[in-house]
Protein backbone atom coordinates (compact mmCIF):
# COMPACT_ATOMS: atom_id res chain seq x y z
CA UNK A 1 41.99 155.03 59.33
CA UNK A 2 42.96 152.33 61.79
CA UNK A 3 41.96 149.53 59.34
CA UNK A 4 45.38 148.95 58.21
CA UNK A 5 46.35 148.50 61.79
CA UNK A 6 43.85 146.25 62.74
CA UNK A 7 44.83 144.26 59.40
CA UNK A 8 48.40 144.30 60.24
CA UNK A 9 47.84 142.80 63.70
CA UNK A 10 45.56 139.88 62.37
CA UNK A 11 48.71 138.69 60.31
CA UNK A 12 51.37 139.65 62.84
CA UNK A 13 52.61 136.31 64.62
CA UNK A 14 54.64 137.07 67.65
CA UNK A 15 56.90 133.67 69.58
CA UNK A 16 58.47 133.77 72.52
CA UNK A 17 59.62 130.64 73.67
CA UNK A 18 58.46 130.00 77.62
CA UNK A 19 62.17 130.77 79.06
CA UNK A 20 62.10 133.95 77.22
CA UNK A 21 59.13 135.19 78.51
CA UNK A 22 58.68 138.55 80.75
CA UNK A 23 55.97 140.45 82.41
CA UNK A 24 55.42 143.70 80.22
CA UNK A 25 54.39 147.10 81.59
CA UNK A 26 53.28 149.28 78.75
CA UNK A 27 54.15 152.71 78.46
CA UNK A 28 51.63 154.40 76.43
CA UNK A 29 47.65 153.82 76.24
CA UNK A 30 46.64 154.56 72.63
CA UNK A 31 45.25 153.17 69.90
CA UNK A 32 48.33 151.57 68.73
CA UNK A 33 48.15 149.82 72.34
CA UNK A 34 44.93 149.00 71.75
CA UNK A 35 44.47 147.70 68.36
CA UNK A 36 47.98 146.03 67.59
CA UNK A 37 49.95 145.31 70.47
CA UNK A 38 47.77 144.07 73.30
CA UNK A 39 46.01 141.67 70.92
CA UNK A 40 49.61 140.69 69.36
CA UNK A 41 50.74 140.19 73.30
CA UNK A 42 47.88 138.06 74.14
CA UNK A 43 47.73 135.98 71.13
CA UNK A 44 51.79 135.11 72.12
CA UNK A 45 50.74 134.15 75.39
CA UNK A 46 53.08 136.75 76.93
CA UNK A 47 51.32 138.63 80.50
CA UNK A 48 50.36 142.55 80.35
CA UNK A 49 51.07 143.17 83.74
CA UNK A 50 50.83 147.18 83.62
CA UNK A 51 50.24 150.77 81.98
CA UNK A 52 50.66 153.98 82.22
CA UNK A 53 50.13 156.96 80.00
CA UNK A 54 49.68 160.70 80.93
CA UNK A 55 46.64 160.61 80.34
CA UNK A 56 45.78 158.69 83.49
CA UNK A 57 41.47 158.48 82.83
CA UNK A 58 42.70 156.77 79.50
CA UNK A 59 45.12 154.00 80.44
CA UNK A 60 43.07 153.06 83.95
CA UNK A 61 40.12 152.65 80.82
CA UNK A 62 42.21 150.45 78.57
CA UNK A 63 43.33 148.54 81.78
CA UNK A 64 39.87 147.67 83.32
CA UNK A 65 38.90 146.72 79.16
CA UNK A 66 41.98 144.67 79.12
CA UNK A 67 42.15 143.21 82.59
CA UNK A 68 45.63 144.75 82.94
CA UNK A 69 45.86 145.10 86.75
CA UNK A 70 48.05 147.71 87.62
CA UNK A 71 47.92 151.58 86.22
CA UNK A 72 51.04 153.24 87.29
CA UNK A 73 50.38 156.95 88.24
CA UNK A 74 53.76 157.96 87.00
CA UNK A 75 56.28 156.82 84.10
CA UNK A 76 59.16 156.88 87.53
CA UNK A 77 56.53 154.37 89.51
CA UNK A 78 56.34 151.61 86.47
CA UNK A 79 60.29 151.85 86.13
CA UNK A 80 61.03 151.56 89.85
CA UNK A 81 58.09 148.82 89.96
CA UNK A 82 60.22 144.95 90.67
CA UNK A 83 57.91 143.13 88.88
């Protein structure tokens, strides 16, 4: 079932020129995450900086796979985070 994601993020191209560029904290940790966007992010050169989902055992997972280094306890702590 994901094939057709994992096809549609081979051909996605993503460019953001350098200026444009900003830290991302994701909000969500599924497979969407997983499978499209984090490989679409990294292929554009753009920086994962953090995640959070409810499901906390989940997105600390994807984050240690991913080298993402911050997993936000809350959805209030990744919107009040500076960065």
């Amino acid at each position: 079932m994901l094939d057709p994601f994992l096809q549609a993020a081979a051909r996605f191209s993503l460019e953001v020129a350098p200026e444009q560029r900003r830290p991302i904290a994701l909000v969500g940790a599924g497979g969407i995450v997983e499978i499209a966007h984090l490989p679409a992010y990294r292929r554009a050169g753009l920086e994962v900086v953090g995640i959070y989902d409810l499901d906390r055992e989940r997105s600390s997972h994807l984050a240690a796979q991913h080298g993402i280094p911050r997993v936000y306890p809350t959805l209030e702590a990744l919107l009040e985070d500076p960065y």
